[in-house]
Every structure is written in structure tokens, then in C-alpha cells.
N, C-alpha and C. Protein backbone atom coordinates (compact mmCIF):
# COMPACT_ATOMS: atom_id res chain seq x y z
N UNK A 1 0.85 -1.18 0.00
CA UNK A 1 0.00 0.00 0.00
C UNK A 1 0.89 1.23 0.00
N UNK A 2 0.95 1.81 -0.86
CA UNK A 2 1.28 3.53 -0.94
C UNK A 2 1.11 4.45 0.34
N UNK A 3 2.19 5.06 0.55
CA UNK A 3 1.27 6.07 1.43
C UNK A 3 0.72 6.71 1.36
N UNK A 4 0.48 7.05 0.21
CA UNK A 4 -0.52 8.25 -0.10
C UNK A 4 -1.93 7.23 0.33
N UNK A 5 -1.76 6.21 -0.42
CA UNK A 5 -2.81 5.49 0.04
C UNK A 5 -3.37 5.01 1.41
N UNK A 6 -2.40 5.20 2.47
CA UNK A 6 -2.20 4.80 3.84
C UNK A 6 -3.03 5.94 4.32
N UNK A 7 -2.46 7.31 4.17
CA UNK A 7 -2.72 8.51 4.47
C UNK A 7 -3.89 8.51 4.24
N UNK A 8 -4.95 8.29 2.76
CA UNK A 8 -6.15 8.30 2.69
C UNK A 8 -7.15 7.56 3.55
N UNK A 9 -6.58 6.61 3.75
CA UNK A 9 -7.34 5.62 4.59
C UNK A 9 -7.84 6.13 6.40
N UNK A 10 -6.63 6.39 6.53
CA UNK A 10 -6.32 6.88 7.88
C UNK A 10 -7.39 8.40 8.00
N UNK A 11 -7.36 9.24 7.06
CA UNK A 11 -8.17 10.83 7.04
C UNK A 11 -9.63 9.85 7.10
N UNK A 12 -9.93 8.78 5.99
CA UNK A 12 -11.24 8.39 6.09
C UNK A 12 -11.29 8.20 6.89
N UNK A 13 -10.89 7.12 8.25
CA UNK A 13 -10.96 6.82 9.39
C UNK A 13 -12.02 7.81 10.09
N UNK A 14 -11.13 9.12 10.59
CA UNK A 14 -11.01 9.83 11.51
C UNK A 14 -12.02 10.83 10.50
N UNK A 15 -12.08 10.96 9.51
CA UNK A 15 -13.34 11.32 9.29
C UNK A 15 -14.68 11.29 9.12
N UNK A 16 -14.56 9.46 9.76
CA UNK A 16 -16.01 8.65 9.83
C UNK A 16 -16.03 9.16 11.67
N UNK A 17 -15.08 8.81 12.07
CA UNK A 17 -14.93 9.76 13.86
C UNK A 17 -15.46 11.16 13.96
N UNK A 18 -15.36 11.66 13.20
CA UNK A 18 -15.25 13.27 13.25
C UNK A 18 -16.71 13.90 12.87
N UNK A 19 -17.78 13.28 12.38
CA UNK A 19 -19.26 13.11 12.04
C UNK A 19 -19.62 12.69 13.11
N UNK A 20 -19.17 11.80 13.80
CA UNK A 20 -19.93 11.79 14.94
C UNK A 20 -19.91 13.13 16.06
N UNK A 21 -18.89 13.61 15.76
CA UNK A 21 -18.68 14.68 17.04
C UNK A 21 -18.04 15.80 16.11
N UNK A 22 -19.27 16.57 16.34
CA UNK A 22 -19.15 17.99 15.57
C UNK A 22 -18.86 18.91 16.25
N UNK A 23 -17.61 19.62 16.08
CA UNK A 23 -17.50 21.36 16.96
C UNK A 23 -18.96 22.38 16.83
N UNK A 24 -19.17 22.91 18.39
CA UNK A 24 -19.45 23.92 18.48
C UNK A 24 -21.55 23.25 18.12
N UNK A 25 -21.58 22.50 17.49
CA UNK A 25 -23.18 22.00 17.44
C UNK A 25 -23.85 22.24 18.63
N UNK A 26 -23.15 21.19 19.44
CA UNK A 26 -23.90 20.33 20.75
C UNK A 26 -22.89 20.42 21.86
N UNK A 27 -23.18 21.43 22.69
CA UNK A 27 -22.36 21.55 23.49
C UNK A 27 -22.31 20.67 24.80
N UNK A 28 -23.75 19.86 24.78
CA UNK A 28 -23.63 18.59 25.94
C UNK A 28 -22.59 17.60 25.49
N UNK A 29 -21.80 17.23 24.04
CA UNK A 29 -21.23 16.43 23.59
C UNK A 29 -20.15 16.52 23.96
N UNK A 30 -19.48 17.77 25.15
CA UNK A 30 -18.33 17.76 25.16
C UNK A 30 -17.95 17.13 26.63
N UNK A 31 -17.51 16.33 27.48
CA UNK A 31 -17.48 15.99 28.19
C UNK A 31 -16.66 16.87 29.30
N UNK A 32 -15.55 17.64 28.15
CA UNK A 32 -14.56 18.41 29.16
C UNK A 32 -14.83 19.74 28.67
N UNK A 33 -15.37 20.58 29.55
CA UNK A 33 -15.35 22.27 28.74
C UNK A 33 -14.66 23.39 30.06
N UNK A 34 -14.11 23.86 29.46
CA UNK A 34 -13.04 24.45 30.15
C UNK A 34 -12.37 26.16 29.41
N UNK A 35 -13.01 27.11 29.81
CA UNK A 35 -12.86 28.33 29.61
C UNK A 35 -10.89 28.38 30.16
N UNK A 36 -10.17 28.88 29.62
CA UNK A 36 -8.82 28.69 30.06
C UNK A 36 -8.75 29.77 30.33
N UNK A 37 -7.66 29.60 31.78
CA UNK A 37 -7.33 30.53 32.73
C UNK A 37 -5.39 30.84 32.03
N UNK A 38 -4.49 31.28 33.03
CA UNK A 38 -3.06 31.83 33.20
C UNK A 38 -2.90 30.19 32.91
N UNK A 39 -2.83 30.00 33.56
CA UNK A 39 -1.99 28.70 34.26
C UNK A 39 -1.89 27.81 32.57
N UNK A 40 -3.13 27.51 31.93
CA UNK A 40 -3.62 26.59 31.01
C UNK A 40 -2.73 27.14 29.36
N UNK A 41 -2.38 28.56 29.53
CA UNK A 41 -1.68 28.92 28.31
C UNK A 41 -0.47 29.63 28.66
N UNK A 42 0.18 29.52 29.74
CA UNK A 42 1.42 30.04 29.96
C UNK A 42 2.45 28.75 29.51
N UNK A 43 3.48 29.38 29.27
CA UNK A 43 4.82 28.34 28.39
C UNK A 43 5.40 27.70 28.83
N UNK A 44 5.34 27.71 30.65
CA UNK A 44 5.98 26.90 31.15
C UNK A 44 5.34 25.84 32.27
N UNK A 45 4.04 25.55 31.36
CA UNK A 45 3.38 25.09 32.47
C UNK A 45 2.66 24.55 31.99
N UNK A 46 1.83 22.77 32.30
CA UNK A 46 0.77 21.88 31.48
C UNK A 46 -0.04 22.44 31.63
N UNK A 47 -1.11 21.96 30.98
CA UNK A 47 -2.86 21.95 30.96
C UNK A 47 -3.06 20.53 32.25
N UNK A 48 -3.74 21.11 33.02
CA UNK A 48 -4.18 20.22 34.14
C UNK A 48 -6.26 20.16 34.06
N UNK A 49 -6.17 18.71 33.97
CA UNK A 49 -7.48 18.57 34.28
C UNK A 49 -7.88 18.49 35.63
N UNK A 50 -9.42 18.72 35.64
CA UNK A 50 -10.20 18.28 37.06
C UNK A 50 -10.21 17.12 37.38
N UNK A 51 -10.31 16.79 39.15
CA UNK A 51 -10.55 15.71 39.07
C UNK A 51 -11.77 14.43 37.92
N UNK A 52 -12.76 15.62 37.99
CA UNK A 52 -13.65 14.72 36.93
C UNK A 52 -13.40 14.53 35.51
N UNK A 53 -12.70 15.34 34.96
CA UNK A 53 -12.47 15.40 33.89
C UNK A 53 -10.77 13.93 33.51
N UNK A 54 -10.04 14.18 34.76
CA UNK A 54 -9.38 13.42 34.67
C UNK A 54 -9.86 12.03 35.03
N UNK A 55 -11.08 12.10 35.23
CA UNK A 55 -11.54 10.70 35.60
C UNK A 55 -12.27 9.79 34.57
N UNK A 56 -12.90 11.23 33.48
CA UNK A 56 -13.09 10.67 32.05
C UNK A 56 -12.40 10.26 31.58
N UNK A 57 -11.02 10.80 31.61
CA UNK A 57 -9.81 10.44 30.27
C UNK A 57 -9.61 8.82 30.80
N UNK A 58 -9.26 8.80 32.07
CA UNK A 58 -8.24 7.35 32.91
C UNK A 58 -9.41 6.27 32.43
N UNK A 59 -11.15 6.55 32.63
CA UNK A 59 -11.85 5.50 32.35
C UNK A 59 -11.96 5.49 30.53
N UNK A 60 -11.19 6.17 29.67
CA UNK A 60 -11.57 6.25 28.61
C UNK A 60 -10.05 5.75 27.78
N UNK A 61 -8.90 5.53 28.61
CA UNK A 61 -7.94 5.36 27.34
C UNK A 61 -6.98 3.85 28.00
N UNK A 62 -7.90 2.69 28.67
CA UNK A 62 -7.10 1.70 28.59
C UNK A 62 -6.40 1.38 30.03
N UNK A 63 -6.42 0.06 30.59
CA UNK A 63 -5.90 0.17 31.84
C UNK A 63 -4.28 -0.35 32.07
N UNK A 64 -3.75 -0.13 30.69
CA UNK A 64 -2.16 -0.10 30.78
C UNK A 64 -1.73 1.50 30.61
N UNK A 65 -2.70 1.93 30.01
CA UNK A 65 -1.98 3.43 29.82
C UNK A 65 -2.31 3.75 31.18
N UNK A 66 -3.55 3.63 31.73
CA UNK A 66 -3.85 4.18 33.26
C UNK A 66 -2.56 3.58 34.02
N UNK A 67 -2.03 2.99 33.92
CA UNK A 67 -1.17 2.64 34.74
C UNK A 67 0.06 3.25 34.48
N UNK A 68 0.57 3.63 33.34
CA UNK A 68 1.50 3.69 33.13
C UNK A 68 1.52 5.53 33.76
N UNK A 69 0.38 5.92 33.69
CA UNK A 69 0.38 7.44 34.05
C UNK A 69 0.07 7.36 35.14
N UNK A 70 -0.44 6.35 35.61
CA UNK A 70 -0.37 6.81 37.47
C UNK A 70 1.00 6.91 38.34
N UNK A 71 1.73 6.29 37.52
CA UNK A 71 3.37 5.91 37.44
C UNK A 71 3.71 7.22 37.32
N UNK A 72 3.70 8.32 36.98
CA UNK A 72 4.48 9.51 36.10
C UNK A 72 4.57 9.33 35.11
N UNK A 73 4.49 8.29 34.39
CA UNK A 73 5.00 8.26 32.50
C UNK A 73 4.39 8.80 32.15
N UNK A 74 4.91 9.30 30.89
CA UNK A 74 4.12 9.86 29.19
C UNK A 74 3.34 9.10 28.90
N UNK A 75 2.26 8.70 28.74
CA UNK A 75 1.43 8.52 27.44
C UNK A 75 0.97 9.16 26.80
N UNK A 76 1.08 8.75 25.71
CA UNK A 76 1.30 9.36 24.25
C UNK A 76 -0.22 9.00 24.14
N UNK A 77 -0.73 10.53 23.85
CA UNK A 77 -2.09 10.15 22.82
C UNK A 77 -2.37 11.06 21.77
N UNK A 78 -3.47 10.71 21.21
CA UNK A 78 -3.91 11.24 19.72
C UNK A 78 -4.52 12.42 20.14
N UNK A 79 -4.96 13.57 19.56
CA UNK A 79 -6.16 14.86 19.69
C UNK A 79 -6.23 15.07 18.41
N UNK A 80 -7.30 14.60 17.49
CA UNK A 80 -8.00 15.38 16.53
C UNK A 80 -8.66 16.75 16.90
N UNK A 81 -8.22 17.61 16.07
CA UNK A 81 -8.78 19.35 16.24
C UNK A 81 -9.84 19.14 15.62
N UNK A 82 -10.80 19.15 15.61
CA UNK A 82 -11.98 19.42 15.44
C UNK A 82 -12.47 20.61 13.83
N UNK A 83 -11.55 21.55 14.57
CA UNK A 83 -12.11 23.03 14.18
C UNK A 83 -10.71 22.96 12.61
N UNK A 84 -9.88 22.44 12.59
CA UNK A 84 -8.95 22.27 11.49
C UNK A 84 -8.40 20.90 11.13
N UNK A 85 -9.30 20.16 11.56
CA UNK A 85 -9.19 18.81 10.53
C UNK A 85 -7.34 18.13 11.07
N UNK A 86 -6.95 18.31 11.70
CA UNK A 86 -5.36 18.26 12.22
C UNK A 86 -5.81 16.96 13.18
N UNK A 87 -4.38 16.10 12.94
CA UNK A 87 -4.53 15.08 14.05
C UNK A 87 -3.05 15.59 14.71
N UNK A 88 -2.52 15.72 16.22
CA UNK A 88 -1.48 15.52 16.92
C UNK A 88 -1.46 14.39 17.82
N UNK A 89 -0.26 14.89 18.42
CA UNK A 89 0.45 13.63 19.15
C UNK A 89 0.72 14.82 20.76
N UNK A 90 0.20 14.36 21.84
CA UNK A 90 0.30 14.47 22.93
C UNK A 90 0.71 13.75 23.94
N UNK A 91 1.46 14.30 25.26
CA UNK A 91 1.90 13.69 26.54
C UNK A 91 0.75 14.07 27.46
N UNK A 92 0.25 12.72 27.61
CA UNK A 92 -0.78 12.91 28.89
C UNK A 92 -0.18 12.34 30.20
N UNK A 93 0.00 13.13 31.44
CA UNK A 93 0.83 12.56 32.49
C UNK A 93 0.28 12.72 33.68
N UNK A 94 0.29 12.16 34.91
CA UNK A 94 0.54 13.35 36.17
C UNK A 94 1.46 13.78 36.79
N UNK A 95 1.21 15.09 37.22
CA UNK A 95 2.28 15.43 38.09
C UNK A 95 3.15 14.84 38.89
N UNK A 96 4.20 15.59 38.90
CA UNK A 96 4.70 14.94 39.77
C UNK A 96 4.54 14.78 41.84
N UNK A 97 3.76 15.51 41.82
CA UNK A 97 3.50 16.19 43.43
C UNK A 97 2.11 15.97 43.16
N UNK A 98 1.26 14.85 44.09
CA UNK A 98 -0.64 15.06 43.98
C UNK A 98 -0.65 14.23 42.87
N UNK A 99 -2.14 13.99 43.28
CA UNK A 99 -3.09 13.38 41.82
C UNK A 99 -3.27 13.94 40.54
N UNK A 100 -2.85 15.10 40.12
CA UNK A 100 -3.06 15.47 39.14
C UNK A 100 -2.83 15.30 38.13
N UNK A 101 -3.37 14.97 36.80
CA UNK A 101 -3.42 15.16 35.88
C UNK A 101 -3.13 15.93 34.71
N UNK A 102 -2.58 15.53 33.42
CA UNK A 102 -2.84 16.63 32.06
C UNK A 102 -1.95 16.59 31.24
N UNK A 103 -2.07 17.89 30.50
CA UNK A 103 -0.74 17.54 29.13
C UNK A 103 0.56 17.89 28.82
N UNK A 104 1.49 17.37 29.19
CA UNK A 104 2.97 18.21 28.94
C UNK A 104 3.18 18.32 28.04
N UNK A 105 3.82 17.59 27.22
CA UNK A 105 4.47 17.91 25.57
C UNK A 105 3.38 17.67 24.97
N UNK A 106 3.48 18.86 23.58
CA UNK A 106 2.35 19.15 22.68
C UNK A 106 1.11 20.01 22.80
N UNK A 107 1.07 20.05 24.16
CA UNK A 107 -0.56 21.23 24.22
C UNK A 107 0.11 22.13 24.04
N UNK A 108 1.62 23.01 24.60
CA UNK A 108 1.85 24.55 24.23
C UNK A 108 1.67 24.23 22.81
N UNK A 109 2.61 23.59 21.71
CA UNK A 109 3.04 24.05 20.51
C UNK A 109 1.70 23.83 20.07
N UNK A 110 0.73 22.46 19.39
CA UNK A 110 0.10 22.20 19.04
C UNK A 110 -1.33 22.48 19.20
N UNK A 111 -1.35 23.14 19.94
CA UNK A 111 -2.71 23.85 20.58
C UNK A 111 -2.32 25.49 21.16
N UNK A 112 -1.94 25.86 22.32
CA UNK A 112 -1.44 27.35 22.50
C UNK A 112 -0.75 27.93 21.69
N UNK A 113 -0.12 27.73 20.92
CA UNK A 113 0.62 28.11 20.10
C UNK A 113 -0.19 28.59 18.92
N UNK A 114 -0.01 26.99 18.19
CA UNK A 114 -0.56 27.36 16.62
C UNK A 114 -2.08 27.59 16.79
N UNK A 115 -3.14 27.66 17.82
CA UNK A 115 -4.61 28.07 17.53
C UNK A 115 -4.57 29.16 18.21
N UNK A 116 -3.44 29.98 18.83
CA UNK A 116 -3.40 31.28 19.41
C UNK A 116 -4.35 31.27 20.54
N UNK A 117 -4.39 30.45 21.34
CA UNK A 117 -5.33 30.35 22.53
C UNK A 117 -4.95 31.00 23.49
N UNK A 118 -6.28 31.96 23.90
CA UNK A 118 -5.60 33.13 25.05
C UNK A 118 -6.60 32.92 26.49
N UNK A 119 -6.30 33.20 27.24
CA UNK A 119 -6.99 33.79 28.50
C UNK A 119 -8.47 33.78 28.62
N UNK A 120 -9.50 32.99 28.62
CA UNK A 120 -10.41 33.34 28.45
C UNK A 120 -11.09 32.55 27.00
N UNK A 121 -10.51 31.97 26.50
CA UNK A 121 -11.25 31.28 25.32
C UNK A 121 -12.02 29.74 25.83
N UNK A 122 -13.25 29.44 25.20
CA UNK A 122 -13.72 28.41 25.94
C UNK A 122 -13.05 27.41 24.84
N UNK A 123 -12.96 26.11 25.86
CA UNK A 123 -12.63 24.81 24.37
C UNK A 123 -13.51 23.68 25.32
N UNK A 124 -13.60 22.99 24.52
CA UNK A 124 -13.83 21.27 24.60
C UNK A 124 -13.31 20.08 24.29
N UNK A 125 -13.32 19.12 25.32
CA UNK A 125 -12.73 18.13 24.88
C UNK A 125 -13.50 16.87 24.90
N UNK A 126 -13.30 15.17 24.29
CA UNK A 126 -13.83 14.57 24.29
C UNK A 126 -12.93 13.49 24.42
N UNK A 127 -12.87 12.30 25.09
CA UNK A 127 -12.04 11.12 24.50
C UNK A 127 -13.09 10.16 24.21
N UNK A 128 -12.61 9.63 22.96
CA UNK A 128 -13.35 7.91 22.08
C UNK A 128 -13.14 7.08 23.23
N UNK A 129 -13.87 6.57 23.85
CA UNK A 129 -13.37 4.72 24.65
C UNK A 129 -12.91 4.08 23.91
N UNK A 130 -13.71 3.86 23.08
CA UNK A 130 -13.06 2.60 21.83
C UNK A 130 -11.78 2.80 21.00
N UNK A 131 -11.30 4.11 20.73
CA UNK A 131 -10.16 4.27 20.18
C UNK A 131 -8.86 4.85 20.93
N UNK A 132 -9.69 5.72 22.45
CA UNK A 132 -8.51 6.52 23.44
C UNK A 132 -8.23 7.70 22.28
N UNK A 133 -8.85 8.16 21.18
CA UNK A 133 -8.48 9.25 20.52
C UNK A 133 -9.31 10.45 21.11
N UNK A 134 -8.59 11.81 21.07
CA UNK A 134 -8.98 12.81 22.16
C UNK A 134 -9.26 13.92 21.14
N UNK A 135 -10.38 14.27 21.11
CA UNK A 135 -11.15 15.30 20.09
C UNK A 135 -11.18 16.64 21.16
N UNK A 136 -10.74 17.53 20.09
CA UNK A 136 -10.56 19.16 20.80
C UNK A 136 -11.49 20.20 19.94
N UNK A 137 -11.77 20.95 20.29
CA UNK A 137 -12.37 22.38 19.54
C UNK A 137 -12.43 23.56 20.30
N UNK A 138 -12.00 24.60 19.53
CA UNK A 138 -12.11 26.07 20.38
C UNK A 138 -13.81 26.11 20.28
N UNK A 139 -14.60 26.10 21.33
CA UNK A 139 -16.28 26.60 21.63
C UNK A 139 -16.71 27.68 21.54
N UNK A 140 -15.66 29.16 21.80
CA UNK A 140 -15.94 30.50 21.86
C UNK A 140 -14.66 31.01 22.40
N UNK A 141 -14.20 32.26 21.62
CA UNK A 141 -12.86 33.21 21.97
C UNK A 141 -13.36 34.33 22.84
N UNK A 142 -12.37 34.29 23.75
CA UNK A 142 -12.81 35.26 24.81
C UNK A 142 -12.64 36.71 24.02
N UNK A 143 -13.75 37.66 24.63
CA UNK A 143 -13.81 38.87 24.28
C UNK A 143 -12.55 39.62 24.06
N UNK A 144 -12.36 40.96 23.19
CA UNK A 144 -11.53 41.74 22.44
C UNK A 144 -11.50 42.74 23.42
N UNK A 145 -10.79 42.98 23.99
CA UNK A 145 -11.10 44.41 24.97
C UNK A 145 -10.33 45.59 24.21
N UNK A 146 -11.16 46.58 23.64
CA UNK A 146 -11.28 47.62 23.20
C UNK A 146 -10.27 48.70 23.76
């Protein structure tokens, strides 16, 4: 198989995924919604989930990866953007200090970065059970102050 042909296959995939869960439609569809504060777009610092929200992801991506992140490790997961058709590659971890949860490598560049996410913008998130793939969309940009 070609890769071009690989590549096609793979966009169909995630574009039979991506019909099911539409940005910005249905806002009960998002399991994680989260207006971002300092902490969530500053450069030197993860995206931390809630306890509940981190309790979606752990029951949603597999009980070796749960393990491997209750450990401190990286796991590596998928986030389809929603809003630009983009698939990345993310570190979902916890802290090192506490229960906490969230994303080290890849949320600045791949999300704060290149979707210019500021202070105040709402997003959503979703994870597949069946695939552990993690669907994102900006929901609303925080106001322009004049």
C-alpha cells in the first residue's frame, strides 16, 4: 500500500470519527469544557485537568496506559482538532507532586501556540473509549477588549 494510500485511509478513518462529534453543534457532547485561565496557556506550564475530567480520560484510554500514568509516565495520545481537521500527538501525564493530571508535551506548541489560545477562550474536549483518541475544539474566543 502507498502512502498516499495509507494517508487516505487513515483521514477516512477519523473522518467517519469526526461526524460523529461535531464542533461547536452540541455543546452537551463535550465531556470536558473548560474556559482557560493563566496557568492553562502560559509556556511553562501543562494543561491540568479536574478531578472529573481526569476521571473521564483514565476510564476512557485503557488500563495499561492508566497505569502507566499513574506511574508519572508519558502517554502518548492522539487529539484530533476538530475546528482544522489536524490530528497531533500528545503527553498525557501526572504530576509529579498530587493526583493530578494533564498535558505536557504538545498542548503549548500544538494547541497554544498554533490556535493562538488566550486567557479566556472556551474549548472542549472529548475522549473515544473505543479508540482513546482525544477530540478538541475552540467553543468561543474570549472577548476583544477595546
Amino acid at each position: 500500500m502507498s502512502k498516499r494510500t495509507r494517508n487516505d485511509s487513515n483521514k477516512q478513518s477519523n473522518n467517519a470519527q469526526m461526524k460523529e462529534i461535531q464542533p461547536r453543534n452540541d455543546l452537551s457532547q463535550w465531556k470536558i469544557r473548560k474556559v482557560l485561565g493563566e496557568p492553562d496557556v502560559a509556556l511553562d506550564r501543562m494543561f491540568k485537568f479536574t478531578r472529573p475530567e481526569a476521571e473521564h480520560v483514565l476510564c476512557s484510554i485503557g488500563n495499561e496506559r492508566v497505569a502507566k500514568a499513574k506511574e508519572g509516565g508519558d502517554v502518548r495520545v492522539k487529539m484530533v482538532d476538530l475546528d482544522t481537521g489536524t490530528q497531533h500527538e500528545l503527553s498525557f501525564r501526572k504530576v509529579k507532586c498530587g493526583n493530578v493530571f494533564g498535558f505536557k508535551l504538545g498542548w503549548l506548541t500544538h494547541f497554544v501556540v498554533r490556535r493562538r489560545l488566550k486567557v479566556g477562550d472556551e474549548i472542549g474536549m472529548n475522549v473515544d473509549p473505543n479508540s482513546s483518541v482525544f477530540y478538541f475544539s475552540v467553543l468561543s474566543r474570549a472577548s476583544v477588549e477595546k
